[in-house]
N, C-alpha and C. Protein backbone atom coordinates (compact mmCIF):
# COMPACT_ATOMS: atom_id res chain seq x y z
N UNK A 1 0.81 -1.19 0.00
CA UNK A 1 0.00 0.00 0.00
C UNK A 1 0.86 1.27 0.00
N UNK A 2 1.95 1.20 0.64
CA UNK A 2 2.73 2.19 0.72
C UNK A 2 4.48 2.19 0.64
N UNK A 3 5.15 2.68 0.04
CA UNK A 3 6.81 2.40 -0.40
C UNK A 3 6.94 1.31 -0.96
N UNK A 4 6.30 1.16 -2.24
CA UNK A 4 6.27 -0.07 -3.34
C UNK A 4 6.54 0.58 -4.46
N UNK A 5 6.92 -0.86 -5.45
CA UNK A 5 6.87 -0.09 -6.46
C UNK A 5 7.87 0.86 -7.36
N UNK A 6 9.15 0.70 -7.08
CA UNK A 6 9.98 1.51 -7.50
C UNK A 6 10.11 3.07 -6.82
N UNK A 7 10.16 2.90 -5.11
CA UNK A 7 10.09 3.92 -5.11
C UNK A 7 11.59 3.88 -3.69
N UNK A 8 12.23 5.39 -3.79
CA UNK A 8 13.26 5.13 -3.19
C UNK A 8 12.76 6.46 -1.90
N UNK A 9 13.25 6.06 -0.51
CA UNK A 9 12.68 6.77 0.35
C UNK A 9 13.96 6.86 1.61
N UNK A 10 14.42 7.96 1.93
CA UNK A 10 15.24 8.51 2.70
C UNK A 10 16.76 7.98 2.43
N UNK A 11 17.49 8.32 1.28
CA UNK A 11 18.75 8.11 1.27
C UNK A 11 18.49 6.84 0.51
N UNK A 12 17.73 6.49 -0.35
CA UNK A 12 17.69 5.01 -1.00
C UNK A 12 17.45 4.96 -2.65
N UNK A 13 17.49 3.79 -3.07
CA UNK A 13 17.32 3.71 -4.51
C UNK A 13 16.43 2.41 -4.55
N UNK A 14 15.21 3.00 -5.12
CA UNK A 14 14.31 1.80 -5.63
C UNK A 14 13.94 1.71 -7.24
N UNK A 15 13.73 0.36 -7.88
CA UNK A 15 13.41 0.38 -9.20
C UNK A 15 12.79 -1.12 -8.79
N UNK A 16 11.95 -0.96 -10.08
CA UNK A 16 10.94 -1.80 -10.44
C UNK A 16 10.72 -1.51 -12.13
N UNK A 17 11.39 -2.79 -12.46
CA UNK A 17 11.91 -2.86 -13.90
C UNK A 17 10.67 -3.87 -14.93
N UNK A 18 9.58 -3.43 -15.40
CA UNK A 18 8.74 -4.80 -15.99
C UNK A 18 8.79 -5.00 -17.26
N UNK A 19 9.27 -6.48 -17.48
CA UNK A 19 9.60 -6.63 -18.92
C UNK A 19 8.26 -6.37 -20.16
N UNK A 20 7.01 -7.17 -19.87
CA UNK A 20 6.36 -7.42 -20.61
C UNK A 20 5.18 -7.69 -19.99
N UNK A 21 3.48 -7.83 -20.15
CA UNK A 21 2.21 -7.93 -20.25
C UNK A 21 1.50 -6.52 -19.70
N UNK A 22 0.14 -7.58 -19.53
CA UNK A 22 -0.53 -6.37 -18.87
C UNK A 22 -0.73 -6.29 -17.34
N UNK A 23 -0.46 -5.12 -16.93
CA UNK A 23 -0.23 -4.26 -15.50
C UNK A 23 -1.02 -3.90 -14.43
N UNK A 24 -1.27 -4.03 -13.36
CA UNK A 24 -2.26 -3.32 -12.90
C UNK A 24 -1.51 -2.89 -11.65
N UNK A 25 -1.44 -1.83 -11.05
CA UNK A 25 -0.33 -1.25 -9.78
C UNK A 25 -1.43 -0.52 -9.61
N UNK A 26 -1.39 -0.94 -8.16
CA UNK A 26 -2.60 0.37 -7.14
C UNK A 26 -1.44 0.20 -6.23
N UNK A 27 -1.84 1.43 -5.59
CA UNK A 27 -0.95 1.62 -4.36
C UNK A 27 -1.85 3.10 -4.05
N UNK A 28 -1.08 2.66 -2.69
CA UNK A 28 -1.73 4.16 -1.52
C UNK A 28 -1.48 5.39 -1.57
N UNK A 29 0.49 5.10 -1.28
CA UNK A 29 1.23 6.50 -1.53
C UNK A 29 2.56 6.18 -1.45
N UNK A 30 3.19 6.66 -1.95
CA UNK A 30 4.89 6.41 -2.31
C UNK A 30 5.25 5.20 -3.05
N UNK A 31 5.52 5.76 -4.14
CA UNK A 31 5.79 4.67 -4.86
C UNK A 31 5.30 4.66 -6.72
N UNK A 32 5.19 3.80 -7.34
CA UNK A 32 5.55 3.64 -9.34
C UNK A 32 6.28 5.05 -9.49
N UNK A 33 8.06 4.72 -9.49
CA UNK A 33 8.95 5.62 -9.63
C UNK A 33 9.10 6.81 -8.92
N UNK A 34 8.65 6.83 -7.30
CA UNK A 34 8.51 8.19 -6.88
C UNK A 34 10.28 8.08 -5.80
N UNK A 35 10.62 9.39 -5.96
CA UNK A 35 11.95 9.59 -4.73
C UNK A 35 11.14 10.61 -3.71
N UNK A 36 11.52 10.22 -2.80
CA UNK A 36 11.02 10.73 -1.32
C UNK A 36 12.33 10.93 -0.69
N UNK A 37 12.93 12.40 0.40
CA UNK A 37 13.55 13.16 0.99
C UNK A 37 14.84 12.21 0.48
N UNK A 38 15.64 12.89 -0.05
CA UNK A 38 17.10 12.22 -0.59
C UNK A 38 17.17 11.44 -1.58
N UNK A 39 16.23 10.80 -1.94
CA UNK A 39 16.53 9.43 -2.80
C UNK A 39 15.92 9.41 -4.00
N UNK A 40 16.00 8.02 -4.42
CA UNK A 40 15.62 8.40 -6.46
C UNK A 40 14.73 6.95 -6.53
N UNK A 41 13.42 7.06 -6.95
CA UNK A 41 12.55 5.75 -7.56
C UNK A 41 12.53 5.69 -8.83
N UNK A 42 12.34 4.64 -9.74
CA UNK A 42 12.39 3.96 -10.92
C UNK A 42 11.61 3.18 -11.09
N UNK A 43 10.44 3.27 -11.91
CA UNK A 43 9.23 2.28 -12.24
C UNK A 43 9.68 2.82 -13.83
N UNK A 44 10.30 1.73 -14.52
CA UNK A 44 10.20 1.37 -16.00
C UNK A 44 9.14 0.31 -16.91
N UNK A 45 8.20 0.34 -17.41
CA UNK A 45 7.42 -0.70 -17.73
C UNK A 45 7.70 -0.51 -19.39
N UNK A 46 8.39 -1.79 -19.89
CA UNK A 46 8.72 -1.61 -21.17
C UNK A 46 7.80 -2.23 -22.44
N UNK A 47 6.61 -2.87 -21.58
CA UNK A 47 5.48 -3.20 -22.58
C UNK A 47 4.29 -3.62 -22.14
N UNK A 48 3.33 -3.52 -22.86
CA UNK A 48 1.75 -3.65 -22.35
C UNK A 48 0.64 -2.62 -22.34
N UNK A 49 -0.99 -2.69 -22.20
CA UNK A 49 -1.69 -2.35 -21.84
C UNK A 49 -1.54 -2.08 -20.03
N UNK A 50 -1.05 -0.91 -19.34
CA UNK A 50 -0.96 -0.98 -17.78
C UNK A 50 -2.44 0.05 -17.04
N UNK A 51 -2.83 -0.61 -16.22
CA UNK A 51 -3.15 0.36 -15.29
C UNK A 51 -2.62 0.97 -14.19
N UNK A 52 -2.62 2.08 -13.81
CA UNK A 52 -1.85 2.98 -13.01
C UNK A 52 -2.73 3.63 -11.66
N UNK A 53 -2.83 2.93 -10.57
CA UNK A 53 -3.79 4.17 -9.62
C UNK A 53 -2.75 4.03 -8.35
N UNK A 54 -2.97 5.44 -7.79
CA UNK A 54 -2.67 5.77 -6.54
C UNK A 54 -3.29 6.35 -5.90
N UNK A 55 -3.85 6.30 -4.77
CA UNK A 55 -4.84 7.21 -3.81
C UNK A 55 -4.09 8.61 -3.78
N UNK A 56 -2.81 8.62 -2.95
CA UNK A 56 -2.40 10.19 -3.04
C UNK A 56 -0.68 9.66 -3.55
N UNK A 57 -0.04 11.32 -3.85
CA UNK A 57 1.53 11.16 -4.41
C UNK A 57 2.33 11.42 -3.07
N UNK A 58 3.50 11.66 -3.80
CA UNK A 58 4.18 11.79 -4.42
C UNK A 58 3.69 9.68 -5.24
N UNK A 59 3.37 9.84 -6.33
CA UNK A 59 3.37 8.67 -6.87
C UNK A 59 3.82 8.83 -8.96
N UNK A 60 4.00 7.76 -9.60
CA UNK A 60 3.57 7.94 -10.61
C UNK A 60 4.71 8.66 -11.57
N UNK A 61 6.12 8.83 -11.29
CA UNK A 61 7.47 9.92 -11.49
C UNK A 61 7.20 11.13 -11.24
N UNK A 62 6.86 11.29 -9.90
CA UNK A 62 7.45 12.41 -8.83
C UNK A 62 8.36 12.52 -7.93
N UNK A 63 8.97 13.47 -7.17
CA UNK A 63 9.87 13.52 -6.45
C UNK A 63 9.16 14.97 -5.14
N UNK A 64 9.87 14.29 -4.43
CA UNK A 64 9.60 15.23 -3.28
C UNK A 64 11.00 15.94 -1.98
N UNK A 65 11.58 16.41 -2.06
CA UNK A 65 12.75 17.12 -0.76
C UNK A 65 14.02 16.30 -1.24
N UNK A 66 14.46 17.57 -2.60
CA UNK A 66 15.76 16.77 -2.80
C UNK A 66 15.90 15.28 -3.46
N UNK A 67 14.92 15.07 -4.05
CA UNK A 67 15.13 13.74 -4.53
C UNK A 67 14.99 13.36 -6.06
N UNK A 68 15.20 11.63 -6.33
CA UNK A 68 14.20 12.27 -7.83
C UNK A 68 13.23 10.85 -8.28
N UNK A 69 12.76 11.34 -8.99
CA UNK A 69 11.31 10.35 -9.11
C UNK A 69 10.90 10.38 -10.78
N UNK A 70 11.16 8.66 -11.75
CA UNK A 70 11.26 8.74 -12.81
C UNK A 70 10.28 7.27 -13.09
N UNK A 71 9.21 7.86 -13.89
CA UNK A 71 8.40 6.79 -14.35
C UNK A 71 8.70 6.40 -15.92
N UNK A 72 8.71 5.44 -16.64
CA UNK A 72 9.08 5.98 -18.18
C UNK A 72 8.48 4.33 -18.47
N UNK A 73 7.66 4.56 -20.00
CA UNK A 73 6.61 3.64 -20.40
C UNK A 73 6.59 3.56 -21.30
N UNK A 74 6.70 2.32 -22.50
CA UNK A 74 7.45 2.50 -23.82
C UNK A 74 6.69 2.17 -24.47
N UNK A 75 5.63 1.31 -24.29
CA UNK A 75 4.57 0.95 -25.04
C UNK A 75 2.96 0.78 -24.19
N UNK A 76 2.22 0.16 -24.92
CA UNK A 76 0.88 0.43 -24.58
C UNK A 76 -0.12 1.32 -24.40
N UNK A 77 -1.57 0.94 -24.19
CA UNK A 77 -2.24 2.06 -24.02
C UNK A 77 -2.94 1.81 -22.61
N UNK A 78 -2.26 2.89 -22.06
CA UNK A 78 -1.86 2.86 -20.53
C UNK A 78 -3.38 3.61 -19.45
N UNK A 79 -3.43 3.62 -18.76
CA UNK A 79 -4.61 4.69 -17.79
C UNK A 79 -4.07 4.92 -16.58
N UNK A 80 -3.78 6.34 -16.26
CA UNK A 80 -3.04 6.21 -15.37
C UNK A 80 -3.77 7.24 -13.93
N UNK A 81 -3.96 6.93 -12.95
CA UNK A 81 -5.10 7.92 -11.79
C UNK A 81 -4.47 8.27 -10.96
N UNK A 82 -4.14 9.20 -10.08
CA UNK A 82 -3.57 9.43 -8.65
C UNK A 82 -3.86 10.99 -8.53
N UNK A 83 -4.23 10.38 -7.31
CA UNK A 83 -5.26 11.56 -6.52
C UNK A 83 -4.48 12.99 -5.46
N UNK A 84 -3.09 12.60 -5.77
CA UNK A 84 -1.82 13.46 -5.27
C UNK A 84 -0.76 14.13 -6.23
N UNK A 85 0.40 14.31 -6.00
CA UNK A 85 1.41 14.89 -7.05
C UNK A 85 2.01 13.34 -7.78
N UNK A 86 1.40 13.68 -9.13
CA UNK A 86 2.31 12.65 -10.08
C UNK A 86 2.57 12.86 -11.51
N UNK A 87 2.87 12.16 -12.48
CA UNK A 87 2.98 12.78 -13.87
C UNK A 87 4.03 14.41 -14.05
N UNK A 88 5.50 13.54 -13.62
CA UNK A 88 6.35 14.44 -13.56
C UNK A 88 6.10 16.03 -12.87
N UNK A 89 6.06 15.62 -11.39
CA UNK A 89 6.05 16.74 -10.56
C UNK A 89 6.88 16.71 -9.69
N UNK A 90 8.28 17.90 -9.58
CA UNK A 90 9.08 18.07 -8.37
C UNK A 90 8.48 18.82 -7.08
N UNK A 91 8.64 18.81 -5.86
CA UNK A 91 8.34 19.64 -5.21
C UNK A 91 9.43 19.40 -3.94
N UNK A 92 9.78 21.07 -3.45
CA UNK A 92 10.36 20.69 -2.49
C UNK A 92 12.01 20.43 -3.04
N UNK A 93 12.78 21.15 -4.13
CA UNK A 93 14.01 21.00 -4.62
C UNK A 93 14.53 19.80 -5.31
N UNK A 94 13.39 19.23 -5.98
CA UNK A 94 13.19 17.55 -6.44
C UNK A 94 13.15 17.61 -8.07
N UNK A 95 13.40 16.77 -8.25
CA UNK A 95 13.65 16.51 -9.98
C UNK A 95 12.84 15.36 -10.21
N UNK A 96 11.67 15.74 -10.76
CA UNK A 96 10.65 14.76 -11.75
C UNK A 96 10.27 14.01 -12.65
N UNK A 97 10.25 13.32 -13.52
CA UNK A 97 10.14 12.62 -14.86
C UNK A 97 9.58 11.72 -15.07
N UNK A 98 8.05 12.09 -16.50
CA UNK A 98 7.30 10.70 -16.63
C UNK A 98 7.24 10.97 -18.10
N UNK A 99 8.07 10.02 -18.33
CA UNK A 99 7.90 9.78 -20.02
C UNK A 99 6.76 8.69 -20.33
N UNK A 100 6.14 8.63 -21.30
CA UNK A 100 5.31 7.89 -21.96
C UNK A 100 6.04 7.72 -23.97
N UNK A 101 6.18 7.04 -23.98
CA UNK A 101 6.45 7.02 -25.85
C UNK A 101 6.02 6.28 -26.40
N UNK A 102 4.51 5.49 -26.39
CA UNK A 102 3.14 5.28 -27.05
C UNK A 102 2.21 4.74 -26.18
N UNK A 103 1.52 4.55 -27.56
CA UNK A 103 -0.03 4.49 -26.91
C UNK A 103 -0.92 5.20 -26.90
N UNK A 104 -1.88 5.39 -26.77
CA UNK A 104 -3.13 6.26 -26.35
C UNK A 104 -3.41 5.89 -24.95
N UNK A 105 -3.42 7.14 -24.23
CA UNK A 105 -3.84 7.08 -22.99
C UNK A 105 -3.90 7.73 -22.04
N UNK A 106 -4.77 7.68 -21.19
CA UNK A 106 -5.46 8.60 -19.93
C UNK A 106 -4.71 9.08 -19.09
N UNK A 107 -4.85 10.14 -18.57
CA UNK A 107 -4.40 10.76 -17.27
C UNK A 107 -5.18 11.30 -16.78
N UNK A 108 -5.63 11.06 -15.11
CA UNK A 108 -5.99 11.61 -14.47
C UNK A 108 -5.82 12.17 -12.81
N UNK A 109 -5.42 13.25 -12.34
CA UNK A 109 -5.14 13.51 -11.13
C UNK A 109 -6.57 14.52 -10.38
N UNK A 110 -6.22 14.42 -9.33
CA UNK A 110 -7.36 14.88 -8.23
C UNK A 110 -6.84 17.12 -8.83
N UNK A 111 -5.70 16.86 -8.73
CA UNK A 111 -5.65 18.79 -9.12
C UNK A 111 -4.90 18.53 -10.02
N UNK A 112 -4.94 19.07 -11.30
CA UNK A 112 -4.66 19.25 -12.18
C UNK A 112 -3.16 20.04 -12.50
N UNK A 113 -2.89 21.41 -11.63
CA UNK A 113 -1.89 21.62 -11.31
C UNK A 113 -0.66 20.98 -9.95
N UNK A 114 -1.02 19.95 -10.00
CA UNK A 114 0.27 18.88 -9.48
C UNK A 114 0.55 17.82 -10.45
N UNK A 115 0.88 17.71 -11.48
CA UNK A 115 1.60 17.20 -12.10
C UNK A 115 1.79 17.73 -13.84
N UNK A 116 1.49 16.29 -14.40
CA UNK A 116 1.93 16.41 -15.91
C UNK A 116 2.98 18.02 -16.12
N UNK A 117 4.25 17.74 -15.52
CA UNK A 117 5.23 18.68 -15.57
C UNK A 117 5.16 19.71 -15.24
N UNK A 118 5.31 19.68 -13.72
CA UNK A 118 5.35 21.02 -12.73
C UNK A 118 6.07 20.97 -11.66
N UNK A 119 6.41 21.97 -11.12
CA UNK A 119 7.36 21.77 -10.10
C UNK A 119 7.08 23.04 -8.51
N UNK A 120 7.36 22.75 -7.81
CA UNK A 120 7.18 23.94 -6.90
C UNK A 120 8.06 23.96 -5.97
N UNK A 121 8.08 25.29 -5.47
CA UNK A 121 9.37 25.63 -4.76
C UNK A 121 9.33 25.93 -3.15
N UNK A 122 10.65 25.74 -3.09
CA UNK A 122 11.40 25.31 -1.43
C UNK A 122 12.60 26.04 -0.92
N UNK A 123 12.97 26.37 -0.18
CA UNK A 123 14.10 26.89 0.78
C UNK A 123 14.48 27.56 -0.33
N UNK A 124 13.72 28.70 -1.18
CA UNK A 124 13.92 30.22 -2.09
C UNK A 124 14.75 29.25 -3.43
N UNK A 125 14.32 27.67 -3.68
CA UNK A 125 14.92 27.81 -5.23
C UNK A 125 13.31 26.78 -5.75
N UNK A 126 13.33 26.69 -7.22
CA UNK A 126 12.59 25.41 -7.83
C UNK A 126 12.67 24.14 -7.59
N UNK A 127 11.86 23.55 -8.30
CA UNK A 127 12.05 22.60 -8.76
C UNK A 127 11.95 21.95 -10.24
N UNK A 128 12.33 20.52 -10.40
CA UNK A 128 11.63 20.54 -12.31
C UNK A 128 10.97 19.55 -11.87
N UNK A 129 10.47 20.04 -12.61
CA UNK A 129 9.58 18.64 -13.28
C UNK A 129 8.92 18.64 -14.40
N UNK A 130 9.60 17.22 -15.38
CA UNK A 130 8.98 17.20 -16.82
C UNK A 130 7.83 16.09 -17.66
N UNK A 131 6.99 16.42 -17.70
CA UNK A 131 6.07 15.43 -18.64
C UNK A 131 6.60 15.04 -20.26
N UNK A 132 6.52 14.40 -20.29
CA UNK A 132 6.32 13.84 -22.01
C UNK A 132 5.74 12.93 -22.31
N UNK A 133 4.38 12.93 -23.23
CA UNK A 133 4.03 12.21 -23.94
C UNK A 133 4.49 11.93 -25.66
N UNK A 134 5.13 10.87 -26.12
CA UNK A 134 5.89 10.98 -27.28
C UNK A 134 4.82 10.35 -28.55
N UNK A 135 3.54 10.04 -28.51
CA UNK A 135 2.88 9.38 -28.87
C UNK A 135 1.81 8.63 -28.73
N UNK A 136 0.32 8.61 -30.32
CA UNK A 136 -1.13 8.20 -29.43
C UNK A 136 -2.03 9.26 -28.99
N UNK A 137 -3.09 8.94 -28.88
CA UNK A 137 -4.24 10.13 -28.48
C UNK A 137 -4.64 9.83 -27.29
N UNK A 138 -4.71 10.94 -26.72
CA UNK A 138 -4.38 10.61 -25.28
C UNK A 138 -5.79 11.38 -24.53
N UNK A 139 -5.95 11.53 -23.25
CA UNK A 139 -6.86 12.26 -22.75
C UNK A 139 -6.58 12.79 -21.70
N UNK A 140 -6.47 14.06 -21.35
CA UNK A 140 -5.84 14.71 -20.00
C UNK A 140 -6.92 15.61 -19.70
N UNK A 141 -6.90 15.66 -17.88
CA UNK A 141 -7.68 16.67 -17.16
C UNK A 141 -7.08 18.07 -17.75
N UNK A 142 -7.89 18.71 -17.06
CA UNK A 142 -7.84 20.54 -17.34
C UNK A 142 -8.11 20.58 -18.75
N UNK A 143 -7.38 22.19 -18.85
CA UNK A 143 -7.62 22.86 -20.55
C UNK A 143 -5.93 23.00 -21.05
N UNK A 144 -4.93 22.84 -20.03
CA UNK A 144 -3.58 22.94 -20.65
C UNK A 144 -3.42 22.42 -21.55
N UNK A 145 -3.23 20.81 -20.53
CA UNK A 145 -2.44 19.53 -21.85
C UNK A 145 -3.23 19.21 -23.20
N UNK A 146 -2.74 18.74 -23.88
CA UNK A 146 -3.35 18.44 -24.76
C UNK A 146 -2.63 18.18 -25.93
N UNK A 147 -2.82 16.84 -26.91
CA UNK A 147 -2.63 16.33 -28.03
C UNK A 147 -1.65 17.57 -28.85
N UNK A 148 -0.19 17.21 -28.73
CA UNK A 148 0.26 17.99 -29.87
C UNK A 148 0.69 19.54 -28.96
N UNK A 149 0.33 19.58 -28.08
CA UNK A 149 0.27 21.02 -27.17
C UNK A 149 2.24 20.89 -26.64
N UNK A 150 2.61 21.74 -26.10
CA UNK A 150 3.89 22.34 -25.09
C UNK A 150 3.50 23.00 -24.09
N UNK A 151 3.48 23.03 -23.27
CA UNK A 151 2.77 24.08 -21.92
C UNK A 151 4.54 24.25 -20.76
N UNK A 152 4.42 24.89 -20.56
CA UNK A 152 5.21 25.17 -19.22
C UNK A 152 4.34 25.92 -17.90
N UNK A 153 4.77 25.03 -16.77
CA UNK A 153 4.36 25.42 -15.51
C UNK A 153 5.48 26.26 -14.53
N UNK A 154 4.60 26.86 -13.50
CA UNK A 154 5.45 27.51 -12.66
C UNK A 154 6.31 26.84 -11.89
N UNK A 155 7.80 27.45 -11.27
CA UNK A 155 8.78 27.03 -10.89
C UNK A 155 9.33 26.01 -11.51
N UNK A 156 9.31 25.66 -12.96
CA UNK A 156 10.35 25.30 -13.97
C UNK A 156 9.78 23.91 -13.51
N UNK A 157 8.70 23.93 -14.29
CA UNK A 157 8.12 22.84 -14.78
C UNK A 157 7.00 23.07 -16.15
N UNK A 158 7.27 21.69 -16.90
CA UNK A 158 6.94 21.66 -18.40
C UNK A 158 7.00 20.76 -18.96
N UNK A 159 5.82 20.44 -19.67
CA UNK A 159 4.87 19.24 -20.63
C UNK A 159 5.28 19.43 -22.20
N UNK A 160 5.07 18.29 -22.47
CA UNK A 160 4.92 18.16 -23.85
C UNK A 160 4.65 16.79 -24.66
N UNK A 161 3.36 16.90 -25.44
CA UNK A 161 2.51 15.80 -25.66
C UNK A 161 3.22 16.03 -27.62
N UNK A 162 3.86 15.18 -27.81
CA UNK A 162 4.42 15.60 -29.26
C UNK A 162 3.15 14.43 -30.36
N UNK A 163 3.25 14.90 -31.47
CA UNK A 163 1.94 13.95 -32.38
C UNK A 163 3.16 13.51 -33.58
N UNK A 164 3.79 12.56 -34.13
CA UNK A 164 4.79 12.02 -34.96
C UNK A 164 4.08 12.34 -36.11
């Protein structure tokens, strides 16, 4: 339910490497590629149809206090939910990253401005955090993202859904 998943938490390194099928990862909080205070998570899924939920983040390639948090998904058409900071969001002097490079597929978070590439700031500096979708028709909350769109968020964070 909680620190699964590729996720690295106080001075640690977690990954969770999946070769092949289809996915289903729920979890609570911490964790599919998230770094928490010091450390760096890694959730790579290199093929399949996956589902993605988390109740709250840092989940999903976020990072939170100094850390970093990298989700990256190479195929399938994915759905991905969490109800906290995810979809490449730093916060707290943290470095973010959720690549996607196909598929068609969903995103959805509880606020719209905590993730898909945003970052927010801590002890007077940023953070990053970057989204990319590289491919596929996809469906995202708010009016930002969107098919083919570039957006940049405050404190040096920024999306980009490219169409080949």
């Amino acid at each position: 339910d909680i620190y699964g998943q590729g996720v690295g938490y106080w001075y640690a390194l977690g990954i969770l490497i999946d070769g092949s099928g289809h996915d289903a990862y729920h979890l609570g909080q911490y964790g599919q590629g998230a770094g928490v205070h010091l450390a760096s998570g890694l959730l790579a899924d290199l093929s399949g149809d996956d589902v993605r939920t988390a109740v709250f983040g840092p989940a999903q390639g976020a990072a939170h206090d100094l850390a970093t948090g990298v989700l990256i998904d190479l195929s399938g058409d994915d759905l991905s939910l969490c109800g906290g900071t995810a979809f490449g969001h730093g916060n707290a002097n943290a470095v973010a990253l959720y690549v996607d490079a196909a598929g068609n597929d969903v995103y959805q978070l509880k606020q719209d401005l905590d993730g898909l590439g945003s970052g927010a700031s801590a002890r007077g500096s940023g953070s990053f955090g970057l989204f990319l979708d590289l491919a596929g028709k996809d469906r995202y909350p708010g009016r930002e993202a969107a098919d083919g769109h570039f957006w940049l968020r405050g404190q040096w964070g920024a999306g980009w859904d490219l169409q080949p």
